[in-house]
N, C-alpha and C. Protein backbone atom coordinates (compact mmCIF):
# COMPACT_ATOMS: atom_id res chain seq x y z
N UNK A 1 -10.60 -13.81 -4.83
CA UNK A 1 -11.60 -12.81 -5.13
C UNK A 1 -10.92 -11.48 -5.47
N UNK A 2 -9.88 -10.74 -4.49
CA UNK A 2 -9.27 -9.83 -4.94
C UNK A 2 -8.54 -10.35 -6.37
N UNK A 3 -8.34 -10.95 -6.68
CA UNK A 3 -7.46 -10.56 -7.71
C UNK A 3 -8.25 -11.03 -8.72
N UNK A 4 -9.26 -12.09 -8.85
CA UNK A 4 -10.57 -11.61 -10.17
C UNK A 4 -10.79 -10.24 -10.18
N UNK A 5 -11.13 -9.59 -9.02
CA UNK A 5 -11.21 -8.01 -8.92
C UNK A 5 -10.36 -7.36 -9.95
N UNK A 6 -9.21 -7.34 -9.12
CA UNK A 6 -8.36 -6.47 -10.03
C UNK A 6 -8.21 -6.47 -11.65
N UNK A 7 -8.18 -7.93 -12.04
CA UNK A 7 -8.21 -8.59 -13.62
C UNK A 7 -9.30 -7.95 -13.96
N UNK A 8 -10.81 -7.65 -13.17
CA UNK A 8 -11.51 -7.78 -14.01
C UNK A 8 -12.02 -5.79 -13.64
N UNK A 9 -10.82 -4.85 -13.32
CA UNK A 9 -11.13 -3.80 -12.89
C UNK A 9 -12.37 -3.80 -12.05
N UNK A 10 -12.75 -4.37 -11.08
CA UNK A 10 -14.39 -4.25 -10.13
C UNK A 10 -13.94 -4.35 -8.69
N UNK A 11 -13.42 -3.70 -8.05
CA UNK A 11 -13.65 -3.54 -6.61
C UNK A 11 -14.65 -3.34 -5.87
N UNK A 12 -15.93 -2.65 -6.59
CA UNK A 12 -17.34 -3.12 -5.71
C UNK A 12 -17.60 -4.04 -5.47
N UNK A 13 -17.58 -5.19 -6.31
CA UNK A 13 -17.44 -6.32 -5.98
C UNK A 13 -17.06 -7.05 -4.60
N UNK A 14 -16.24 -6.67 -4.20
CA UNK A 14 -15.71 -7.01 -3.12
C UNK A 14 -15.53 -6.07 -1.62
N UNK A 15 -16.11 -4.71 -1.92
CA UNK A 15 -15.97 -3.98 -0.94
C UNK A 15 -16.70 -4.30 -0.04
N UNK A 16 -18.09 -4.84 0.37
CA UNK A 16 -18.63 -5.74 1.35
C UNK A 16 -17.55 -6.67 2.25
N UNK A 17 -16.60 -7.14 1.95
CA UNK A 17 -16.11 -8.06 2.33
C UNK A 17 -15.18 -7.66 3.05
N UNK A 18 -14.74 -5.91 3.43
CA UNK A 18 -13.69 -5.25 4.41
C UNK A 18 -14.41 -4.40 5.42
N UNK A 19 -13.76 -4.58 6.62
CA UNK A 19 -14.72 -4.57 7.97
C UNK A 19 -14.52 -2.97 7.74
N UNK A 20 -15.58 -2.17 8.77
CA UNK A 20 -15.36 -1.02 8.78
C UNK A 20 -14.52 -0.25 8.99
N UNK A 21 -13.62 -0.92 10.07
CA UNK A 21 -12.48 0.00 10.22
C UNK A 21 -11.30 -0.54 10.08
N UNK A 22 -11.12 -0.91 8.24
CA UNK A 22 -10.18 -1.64 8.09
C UNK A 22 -9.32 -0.89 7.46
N UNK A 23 -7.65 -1.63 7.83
CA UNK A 23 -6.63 -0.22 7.51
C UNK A 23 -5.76 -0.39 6.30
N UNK A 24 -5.03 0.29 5.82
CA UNK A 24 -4.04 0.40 4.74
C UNK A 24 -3.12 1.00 4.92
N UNK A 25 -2.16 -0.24 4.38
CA UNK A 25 -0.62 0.16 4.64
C UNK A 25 -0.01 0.29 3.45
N UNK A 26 0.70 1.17 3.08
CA UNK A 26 1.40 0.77 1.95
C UNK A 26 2.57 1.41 1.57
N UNK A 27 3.75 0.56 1.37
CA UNK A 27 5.00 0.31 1.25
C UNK A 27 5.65 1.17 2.98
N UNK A 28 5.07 0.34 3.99
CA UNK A 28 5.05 0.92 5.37
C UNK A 28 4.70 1.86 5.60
N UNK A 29 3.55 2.47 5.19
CA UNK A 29 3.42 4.16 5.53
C UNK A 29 1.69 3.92 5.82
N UNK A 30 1.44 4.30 6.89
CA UNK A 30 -0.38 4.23 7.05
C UNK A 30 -0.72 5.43 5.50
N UNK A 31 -1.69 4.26 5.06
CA UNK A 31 -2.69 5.28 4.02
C UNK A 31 -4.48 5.92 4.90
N UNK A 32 -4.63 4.92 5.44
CA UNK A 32 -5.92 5.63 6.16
C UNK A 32 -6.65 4.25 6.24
N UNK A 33 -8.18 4.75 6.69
CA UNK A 33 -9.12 3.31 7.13
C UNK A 33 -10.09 3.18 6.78
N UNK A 34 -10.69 2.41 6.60
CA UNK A 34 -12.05 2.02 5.85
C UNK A 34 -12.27 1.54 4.82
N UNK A 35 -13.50 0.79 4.39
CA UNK A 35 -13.53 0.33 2.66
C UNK A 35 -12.87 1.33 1.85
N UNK A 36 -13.48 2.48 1.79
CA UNK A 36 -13.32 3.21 0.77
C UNK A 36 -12.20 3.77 0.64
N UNK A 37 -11.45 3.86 1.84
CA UNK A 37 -10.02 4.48 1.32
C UNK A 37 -9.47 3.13 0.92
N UNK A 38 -9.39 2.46 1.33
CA UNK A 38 -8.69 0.65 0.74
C UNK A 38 -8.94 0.65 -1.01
N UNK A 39 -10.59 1.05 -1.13
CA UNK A 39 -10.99 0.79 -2.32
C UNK A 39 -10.18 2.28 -3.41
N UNK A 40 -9.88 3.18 -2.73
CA UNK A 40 -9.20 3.94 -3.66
C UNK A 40 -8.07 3.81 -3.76
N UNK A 41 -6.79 3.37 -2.84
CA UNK A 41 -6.01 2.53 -2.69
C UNK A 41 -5.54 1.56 -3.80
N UNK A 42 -6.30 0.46 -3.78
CA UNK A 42 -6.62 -0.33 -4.66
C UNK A 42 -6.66 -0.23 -6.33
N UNK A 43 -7.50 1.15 -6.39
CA UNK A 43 -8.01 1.80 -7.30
C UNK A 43 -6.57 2.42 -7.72
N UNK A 44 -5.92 3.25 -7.33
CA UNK A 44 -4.67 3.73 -7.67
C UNK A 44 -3.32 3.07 -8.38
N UNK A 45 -3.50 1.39 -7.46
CA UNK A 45 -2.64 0.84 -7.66
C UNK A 45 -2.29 -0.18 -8.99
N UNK A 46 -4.07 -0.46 -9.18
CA UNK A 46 -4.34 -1.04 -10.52
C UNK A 46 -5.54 -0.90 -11.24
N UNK A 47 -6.06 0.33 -10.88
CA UNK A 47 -7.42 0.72 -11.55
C UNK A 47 -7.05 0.68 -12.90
N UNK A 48 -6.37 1.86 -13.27
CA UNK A 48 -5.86 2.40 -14.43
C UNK A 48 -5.42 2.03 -15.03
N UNK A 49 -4.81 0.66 -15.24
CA UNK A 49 -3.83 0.35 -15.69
C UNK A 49 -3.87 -0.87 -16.07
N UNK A 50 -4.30 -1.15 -17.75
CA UNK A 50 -4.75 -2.11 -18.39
C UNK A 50 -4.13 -2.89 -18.48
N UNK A 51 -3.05 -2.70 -18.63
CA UNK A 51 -1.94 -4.28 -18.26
C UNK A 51 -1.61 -4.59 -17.28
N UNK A 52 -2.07 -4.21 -16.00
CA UNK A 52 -1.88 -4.91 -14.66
C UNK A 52 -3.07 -6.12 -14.30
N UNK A 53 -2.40 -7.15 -14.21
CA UNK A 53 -3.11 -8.49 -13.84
C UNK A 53 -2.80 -8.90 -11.86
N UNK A 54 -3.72 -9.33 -11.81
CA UNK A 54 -3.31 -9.99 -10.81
C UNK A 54 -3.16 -11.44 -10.57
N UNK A 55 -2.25 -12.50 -9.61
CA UNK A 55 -2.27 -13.46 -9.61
C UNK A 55 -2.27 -13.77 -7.84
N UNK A 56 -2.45 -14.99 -7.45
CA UNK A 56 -2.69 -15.43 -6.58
C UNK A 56 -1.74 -16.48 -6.12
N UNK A 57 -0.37 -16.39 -5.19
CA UNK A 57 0.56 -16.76 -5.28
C UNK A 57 1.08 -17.34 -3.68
N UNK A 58 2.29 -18.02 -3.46
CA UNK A 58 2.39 -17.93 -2.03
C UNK A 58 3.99 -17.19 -2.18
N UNK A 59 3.97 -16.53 -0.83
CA UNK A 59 5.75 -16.06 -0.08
C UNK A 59 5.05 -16.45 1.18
N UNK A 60 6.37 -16.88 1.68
CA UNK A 60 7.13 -17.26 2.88
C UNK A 60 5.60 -18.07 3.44
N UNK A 61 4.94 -18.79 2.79
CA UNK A 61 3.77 -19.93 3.44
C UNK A 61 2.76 -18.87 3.22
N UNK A 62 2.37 -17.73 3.12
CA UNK A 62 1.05 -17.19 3.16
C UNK A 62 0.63 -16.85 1.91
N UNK A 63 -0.42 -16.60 1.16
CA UNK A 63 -0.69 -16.71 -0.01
C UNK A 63 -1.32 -14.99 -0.07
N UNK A 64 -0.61 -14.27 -1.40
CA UNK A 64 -0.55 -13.11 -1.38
C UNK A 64 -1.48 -12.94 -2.98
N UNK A 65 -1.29 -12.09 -3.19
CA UNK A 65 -1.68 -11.36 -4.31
C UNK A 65 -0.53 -10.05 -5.13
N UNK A 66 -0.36 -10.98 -6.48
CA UNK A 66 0.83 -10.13 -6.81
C UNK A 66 0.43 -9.33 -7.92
N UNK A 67 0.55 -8.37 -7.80
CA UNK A 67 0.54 -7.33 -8.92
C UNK A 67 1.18 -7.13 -9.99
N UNK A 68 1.03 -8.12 -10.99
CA UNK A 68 1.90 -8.42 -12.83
C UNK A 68 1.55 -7.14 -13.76
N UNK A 69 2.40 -6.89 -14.37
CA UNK A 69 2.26 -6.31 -15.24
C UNK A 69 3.29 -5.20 -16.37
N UNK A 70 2.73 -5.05 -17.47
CA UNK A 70 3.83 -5.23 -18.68
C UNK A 70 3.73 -5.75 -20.08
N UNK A 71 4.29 -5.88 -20.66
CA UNK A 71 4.19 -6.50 -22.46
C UNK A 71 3.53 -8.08 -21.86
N UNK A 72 2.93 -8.35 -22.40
CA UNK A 72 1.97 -9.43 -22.62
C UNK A 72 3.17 -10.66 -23.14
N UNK A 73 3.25 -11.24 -22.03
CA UNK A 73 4.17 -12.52 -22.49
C UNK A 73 5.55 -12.42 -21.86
N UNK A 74 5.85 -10.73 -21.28
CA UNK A 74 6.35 -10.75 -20.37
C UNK A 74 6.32 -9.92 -18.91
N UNK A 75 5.55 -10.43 -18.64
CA UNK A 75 5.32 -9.23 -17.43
C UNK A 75 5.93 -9.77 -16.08
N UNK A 76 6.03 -8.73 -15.57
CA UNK A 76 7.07 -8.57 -14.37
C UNK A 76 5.79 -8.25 -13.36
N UNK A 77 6.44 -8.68 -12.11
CA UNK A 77 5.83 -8.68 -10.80
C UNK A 77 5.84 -6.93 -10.64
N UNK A 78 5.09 -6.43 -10.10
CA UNK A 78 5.08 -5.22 -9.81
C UNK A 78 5.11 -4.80 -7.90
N UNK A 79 3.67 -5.79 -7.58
CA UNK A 79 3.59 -5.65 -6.17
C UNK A 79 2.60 -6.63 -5.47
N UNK A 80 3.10 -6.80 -3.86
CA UNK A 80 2.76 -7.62 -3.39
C UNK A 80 1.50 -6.97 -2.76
N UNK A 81 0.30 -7.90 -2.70
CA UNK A 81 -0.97 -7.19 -2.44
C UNK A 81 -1.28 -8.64 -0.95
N UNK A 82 -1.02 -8.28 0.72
CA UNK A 82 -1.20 -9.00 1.34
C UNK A 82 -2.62 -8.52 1.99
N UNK A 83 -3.68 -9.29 2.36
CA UNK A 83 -4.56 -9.30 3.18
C UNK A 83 -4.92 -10.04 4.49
N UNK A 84 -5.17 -8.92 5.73
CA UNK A 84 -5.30 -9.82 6.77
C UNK A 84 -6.67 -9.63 7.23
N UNK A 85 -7.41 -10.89 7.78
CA UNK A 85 -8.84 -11.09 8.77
C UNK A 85 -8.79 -10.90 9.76
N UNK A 86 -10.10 -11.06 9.82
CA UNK A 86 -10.69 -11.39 11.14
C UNK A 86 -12.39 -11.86 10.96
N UNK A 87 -12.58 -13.57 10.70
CA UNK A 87 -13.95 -14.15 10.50
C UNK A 87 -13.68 -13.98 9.23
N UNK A 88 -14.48 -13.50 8.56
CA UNK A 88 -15.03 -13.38 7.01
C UNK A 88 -14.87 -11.93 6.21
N UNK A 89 -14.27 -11.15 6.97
CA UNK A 89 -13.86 -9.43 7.05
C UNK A 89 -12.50 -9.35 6.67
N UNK A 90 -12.03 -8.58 5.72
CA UNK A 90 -10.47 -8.11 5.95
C UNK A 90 -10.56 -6.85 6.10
N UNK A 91 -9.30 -6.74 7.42
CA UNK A 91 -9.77 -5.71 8.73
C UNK A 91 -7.61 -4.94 8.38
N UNK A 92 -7.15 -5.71 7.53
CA UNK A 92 -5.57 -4.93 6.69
C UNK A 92 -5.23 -5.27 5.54
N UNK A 93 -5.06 -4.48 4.39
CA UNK A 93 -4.29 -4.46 3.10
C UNK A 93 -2.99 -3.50 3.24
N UNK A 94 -2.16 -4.66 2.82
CA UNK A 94 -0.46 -4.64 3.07
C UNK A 94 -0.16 -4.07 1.61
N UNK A 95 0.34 -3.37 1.01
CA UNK A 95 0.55 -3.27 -0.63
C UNK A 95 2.30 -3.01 -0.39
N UNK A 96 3.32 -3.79 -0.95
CA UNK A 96 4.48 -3.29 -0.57
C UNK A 96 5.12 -3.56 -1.94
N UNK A 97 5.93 -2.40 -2.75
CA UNK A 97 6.93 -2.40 -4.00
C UNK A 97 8.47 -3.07 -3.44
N UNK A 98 8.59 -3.55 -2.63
CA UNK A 98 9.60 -3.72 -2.02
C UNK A 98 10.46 -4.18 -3.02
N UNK A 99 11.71 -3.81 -3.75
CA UNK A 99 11.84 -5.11 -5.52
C UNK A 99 12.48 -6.07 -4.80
N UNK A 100 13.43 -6.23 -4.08
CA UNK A 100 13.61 -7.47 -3.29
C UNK A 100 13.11 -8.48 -3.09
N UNK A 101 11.46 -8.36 -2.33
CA UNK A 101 10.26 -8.89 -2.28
C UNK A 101 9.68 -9.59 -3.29
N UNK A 102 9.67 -8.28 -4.25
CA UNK A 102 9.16 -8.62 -5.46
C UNK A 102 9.96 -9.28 -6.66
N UNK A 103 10.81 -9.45 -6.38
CA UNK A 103 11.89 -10.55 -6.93
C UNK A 103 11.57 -11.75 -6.37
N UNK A 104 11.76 -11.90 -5.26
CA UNK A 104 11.03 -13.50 -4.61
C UNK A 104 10.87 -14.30 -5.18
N UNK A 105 9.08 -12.92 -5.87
CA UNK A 105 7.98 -14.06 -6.18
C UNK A 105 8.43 -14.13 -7.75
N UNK A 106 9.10 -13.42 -8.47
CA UNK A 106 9.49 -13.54 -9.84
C UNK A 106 10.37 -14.84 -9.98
N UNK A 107 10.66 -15.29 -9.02
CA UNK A 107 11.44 -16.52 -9.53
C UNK A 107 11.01 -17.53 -9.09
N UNK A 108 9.76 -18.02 -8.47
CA UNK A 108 9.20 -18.82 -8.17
C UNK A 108 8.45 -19.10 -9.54
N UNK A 109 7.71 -20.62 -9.70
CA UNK A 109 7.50 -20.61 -10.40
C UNK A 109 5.72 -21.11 -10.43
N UNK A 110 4.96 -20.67 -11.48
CA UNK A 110 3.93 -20.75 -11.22
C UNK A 110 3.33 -22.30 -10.85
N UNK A 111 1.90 -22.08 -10.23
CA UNK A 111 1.35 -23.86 -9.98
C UNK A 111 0.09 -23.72 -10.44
């Protein structure tokens, strides 16, 4: 769902679906809590920005959300977009540029 989101620029879409006092981290640094800071968050990271796609991927067994983007045919991983629950709520969004990280998933190959 997040990452139809992002492809399809609509985070309302999905802002129902993060508990109230859910937090944001990004690249280890608290950003703040709640939908709406998540959703501007979010908004920052790939609102704007018409060639950022998202895909739906796994590292290390958990299945993330990676942030592509670039010339069309070749785009590069940008960032790892992790989400954590609780029930049917995501209650943390992880966003980390780490390029290390983000190398990982660049050499894995798609399924």
């Amino acid at each position: 769902m997040h990452a139809g989101a992002m492809n399809g620029h609509d985070l309302d879409s999905i802002i129902h679906h993060y508990h109230a006092g859910a937090r944001c981290i990004r690249d280890g640094q608290f950003m703040g809590e709640g939908p709406e800071m998540i959703r501007r968050a979010l908004l920052e990271e790939f609102g704007a920005s018409e060639d950022c796609i998202g895909r739906v991927m796994e590292l290390d067994g958990e299945p993330v959300v990676v942030e592509w983007g670039g010339v069309e045919g070749r785009e590069q991983p940008r960032a790892i977009i992790r989400l954590e629950g609780h029930g049917d709520r995501v209650t943390l969004v992880r966003i980390d540029h780490d390029a290390r990280t983000v190398r990982r998933v660049a050499i894995r190959p798609f399924t």
